[in-house]
C-alpha atoms as a PDB file:
ATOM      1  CA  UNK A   1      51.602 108.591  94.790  1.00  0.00           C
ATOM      2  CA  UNK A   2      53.796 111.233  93.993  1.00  0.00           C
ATOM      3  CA  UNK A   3      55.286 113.782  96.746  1.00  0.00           C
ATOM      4  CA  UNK A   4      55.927 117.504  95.026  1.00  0.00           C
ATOM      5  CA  UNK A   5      58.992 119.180  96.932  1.00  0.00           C
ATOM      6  CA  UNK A   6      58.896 122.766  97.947  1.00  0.00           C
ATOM      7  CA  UNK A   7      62.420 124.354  98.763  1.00  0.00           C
ATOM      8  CA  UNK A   8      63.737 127.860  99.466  1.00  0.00           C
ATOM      9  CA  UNK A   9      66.871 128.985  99.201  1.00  0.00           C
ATOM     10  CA  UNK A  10      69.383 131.135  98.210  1.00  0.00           C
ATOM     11  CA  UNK A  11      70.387 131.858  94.654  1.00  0.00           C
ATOM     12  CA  UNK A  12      73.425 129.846  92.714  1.00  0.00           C
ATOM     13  CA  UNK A  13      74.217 130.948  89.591  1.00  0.00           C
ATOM     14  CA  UNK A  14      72.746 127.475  87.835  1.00  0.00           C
ATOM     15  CA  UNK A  15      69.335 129.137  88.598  1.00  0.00           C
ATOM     16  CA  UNK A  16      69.989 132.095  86.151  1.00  0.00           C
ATOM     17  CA  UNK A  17      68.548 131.241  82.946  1.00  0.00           C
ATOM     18  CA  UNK A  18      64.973 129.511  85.448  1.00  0.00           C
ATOM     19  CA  UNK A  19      65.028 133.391  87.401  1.00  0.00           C
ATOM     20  CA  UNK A  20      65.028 135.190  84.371  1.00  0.00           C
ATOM     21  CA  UNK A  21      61.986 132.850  82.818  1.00  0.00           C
ATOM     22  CA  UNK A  22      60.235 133.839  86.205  1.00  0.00           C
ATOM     23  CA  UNK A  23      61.127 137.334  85.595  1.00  0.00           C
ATOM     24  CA  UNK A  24      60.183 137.931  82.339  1.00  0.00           C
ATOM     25  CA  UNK A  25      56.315 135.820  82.933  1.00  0.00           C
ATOM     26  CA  UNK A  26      55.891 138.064  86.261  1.00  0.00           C
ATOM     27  CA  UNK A  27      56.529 140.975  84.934  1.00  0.00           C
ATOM     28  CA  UNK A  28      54.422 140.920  81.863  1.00  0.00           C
ATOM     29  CA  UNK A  29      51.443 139.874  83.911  1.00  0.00           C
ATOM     30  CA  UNK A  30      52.154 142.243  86.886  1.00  0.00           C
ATOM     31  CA  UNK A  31      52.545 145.397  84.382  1.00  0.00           C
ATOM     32  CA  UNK A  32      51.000 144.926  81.315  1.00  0.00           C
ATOM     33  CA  UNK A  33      48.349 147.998  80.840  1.00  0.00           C
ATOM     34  CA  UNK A  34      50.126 149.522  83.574  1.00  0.00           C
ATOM     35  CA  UNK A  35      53.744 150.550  82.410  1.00  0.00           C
ATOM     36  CA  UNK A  36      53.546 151.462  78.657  1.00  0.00           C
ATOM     37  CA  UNK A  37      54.317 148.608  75.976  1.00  0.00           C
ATOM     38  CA  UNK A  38      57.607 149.683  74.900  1.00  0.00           C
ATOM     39  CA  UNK A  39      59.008 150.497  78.406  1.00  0.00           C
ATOM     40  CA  UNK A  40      57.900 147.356  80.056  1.00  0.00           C
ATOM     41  CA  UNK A  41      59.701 144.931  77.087  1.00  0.00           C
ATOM     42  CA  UNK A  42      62.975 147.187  77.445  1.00  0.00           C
ATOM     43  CA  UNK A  43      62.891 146.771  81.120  1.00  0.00           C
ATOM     44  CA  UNK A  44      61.717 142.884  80.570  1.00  0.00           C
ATOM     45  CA  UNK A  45      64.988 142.292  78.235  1.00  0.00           C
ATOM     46  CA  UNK A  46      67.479 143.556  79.781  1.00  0.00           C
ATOM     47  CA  UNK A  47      67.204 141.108  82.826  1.00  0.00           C
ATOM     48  CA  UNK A  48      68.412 138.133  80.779  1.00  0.00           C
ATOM     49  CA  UNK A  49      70.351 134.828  82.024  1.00  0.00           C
ATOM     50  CA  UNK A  50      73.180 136.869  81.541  1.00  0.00           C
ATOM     51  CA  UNK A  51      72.287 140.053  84.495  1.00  0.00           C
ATOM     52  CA  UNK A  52      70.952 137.111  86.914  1.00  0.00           C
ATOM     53  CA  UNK A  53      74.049 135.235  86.739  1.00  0.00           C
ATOM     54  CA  UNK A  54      76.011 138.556  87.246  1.00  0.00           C
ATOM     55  CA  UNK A  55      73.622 139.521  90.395  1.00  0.00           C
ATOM     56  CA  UNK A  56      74.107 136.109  91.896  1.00  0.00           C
ATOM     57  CA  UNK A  57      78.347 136.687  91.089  1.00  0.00           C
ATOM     58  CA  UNK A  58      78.275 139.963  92.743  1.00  0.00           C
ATOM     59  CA  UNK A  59      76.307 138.781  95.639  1.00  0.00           C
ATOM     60  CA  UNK A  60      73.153 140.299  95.256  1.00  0.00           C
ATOM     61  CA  UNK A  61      70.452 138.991  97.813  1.00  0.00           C
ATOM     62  CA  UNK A  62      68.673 137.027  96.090  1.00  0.00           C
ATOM     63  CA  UNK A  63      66.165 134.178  97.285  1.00  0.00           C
ATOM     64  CA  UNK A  64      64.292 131.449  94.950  1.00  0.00           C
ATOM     65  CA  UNK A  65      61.795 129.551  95.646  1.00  0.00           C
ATOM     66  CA  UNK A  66      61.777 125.966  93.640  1.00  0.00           C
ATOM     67  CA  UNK A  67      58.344 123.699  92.946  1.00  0.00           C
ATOM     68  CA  UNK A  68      58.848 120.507  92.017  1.00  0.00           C
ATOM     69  CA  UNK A  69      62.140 121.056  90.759  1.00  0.00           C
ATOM     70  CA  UNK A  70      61.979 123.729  89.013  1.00  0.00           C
ATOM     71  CA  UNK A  71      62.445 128.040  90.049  1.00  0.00           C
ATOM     72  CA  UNK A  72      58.860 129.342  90.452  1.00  0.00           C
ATOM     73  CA  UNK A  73      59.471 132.419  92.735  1.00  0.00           C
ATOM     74  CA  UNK A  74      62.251 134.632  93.179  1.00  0.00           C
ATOM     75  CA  UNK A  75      63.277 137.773  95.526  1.00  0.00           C
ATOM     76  CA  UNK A  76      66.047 140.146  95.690  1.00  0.00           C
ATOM     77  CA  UNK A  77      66.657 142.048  99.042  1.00  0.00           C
ATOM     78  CA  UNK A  78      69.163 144.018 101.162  1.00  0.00           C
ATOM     79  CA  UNK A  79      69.751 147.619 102.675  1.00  0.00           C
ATOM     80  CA  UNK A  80      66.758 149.858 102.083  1.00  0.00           C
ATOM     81  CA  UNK A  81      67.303 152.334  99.847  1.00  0.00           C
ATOM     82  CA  UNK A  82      64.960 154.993 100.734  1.00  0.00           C
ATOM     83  CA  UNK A  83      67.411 156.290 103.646  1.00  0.00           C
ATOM     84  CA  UNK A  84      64.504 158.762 105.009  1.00  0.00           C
ATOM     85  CA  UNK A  85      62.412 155.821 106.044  1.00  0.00           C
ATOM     86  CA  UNK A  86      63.213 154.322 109.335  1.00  0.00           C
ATOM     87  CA  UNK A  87      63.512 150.440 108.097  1.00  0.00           C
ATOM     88  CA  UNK A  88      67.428 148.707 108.098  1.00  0.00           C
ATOM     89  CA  UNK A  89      65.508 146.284 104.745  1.00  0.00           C
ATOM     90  CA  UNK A  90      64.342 146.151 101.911  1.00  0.00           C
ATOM     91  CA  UNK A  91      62.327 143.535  99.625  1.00  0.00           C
ATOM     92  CA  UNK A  92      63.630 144.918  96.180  1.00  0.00           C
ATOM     93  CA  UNK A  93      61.712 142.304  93.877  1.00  0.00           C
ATOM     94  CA  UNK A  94      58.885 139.974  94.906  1.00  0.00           C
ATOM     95  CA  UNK A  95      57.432 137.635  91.911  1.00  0.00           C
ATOM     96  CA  UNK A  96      55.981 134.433  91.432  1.00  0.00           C
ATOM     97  CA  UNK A  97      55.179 132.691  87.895  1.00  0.00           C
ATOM     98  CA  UNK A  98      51.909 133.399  86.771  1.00  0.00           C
ATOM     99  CA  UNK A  99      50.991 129.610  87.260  1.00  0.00           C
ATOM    100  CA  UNK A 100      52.506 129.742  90.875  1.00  0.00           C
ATOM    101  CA  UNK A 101      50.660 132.203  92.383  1.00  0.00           C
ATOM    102  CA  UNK A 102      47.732 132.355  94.315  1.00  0.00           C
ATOM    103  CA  UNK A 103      48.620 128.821  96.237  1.00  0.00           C
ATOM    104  CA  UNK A 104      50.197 130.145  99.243  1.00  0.00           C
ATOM    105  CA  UNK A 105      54.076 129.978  97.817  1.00  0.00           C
ATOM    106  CA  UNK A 106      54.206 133.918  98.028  1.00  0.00           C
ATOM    107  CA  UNK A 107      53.717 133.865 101.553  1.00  0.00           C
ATOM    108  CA  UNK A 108      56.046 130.983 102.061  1.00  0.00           C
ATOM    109  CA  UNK A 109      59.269 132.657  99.966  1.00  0.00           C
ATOM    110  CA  UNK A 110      58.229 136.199 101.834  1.00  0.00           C
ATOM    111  CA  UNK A 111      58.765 134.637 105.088  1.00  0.00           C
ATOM    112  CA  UNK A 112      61.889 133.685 103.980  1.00  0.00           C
ATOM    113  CA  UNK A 113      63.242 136.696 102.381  1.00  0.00           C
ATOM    114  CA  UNK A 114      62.061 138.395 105.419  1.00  0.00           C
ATOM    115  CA  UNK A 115      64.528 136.006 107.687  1.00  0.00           C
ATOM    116  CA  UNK A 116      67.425 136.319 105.472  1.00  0.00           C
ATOM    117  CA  UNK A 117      66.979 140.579 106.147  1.00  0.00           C
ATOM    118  CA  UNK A 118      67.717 139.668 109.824  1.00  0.00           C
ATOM    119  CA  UNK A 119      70.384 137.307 109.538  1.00  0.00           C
ATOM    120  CA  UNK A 120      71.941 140.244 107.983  1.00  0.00           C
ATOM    121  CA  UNK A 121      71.027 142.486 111.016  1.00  0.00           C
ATOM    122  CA  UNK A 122      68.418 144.872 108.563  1.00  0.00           C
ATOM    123  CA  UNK A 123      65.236 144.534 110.620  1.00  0.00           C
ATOM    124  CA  UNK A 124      62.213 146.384 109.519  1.00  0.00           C
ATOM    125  CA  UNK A 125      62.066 146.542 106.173  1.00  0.00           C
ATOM    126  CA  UNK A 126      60.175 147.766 102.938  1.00  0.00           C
ATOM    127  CA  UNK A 127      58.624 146.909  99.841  1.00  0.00           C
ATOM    128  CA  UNK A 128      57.511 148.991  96.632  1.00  0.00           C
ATOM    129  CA  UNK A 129      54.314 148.340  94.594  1.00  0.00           C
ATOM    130  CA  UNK A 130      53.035 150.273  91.928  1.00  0.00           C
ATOM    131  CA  UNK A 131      49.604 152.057  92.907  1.00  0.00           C
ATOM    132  CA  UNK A 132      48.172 150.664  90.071  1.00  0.00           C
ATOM    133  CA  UNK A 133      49.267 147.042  90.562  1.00  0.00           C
ATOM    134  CA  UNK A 134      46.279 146.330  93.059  1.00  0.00           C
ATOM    135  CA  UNK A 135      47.503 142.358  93.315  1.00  0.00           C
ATOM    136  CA  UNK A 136      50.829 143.545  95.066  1.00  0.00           C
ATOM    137  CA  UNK A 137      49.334 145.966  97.017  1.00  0.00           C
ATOM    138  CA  UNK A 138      46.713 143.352  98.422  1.00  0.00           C
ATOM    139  CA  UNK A 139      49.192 140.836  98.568  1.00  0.00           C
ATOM    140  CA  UNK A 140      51.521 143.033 100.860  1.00  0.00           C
ATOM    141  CA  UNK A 141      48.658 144.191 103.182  1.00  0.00           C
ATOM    142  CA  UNK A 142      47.150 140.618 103.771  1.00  0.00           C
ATOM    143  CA  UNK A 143      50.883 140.327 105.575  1.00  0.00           C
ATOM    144  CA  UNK A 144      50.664 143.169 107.335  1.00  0.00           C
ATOM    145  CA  UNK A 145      52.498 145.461 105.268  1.00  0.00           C
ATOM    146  CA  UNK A 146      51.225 149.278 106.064  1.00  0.00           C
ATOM    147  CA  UNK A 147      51.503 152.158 103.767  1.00  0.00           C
ATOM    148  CA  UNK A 148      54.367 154.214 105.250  1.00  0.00           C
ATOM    149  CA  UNK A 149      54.736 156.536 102.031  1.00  0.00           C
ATOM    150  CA  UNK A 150      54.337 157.049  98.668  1.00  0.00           C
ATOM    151  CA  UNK A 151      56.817 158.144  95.609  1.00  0.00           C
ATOM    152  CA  UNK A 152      56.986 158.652  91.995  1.00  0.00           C
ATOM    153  CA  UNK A 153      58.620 156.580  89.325  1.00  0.00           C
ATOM    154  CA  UNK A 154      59.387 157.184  85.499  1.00  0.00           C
ATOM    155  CA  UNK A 155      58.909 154.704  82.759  1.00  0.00           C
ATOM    156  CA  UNK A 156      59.448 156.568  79.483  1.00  0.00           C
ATOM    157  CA  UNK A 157      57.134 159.734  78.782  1.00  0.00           C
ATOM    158  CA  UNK A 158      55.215 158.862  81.883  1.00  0.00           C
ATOM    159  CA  UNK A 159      55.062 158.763  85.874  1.00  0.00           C
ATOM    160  CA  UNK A 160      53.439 156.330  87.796  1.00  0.00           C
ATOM    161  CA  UNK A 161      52.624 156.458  91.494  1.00  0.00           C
ATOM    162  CA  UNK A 162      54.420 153.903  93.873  1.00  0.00           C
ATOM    163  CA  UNK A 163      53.705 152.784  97.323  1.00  0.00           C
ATOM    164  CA  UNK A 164      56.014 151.682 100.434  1.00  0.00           C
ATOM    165  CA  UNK A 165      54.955 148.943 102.379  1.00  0.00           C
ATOM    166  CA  UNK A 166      56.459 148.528 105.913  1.00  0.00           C
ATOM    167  CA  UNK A 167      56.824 146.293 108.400  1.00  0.00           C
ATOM    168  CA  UNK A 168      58.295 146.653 111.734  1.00  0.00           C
ATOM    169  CA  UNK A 169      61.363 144.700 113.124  1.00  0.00           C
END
């Protein structure tokens, strides 16, 4: 019988190289078709081994979430950054590996990241999807996320529509 170990934690910068792996999988699944070809491998390659372990130096929030050994999950969190919203947190980056999700992990490492926001005092927080990313967006409303308001982002020659989740303290 073999026992599979689940743990969440914070970020040491070991798990650089394993974060970035995450990254890169997540994002190409989350985005592809969404953010144009071109702008979504720039914005893939330039989060390397090399920017993780400098996050994790500088003391970026970051949480992980390891399967079996191995990083399958990350998030990155702190002070919200969309001052005219009234939440102290936000959820920066939320991503599983494409083989990871859909199991019940997300909900496990969002609980988490959620905890760590008010150990640091930030209660109520946020989180950004793309309105075209309809997995994040249901993902974020099946925890009880609500749509508190809505922005624009560019990614080369175009602008896509994102949403703000919230969630009370």
């Amino acid at each position: 019988m073999s026992t599979v170990s689940i743990e969440i934690r914070r970020a040491s910068w070991g798990d650089a190289k394993e974060i970035a792996g995450v990254h890169d999988a997540a994002w190409r699944l989350a985005y592809r078709g969404i953010i144009p070809g071109r702008e979504l491998e720039k914005l893939v390659l330039r989060r390397g081994p090399n920017w993780w372990a400098e996050a994790i130096d500088k003391g970026l929030g970051i949480m992980v979430l390891e399967f079996d050994n191995a990083i399958a999950g990350y998030a990155t969190f702190g002070r919200n950054r969309a001052r005219s919203l009234p939440f102290a947190g936000e959820i920066y980056e939320f991503y599983l590996a494409p083989n990871h999700q859909g199991i019940g992990l997300g909900k496990r490492l969002f609980a988490a990241t959620r905890a760590q926001l008010a150990r640091h005092k930030l209660n109520g927080h946020i989180a950004w999807a793309l309105a075209d990313n309809a997995q994040a967006q249901s993902f974020y409303a099946r925890l009880g996320g609500r749509e508190v308001a809505r922005g624009n982002e560019r990614f080369g020659e175009i602008e896509l529509v994102k949403i703000a989740f919230g969630w009370d303290a």
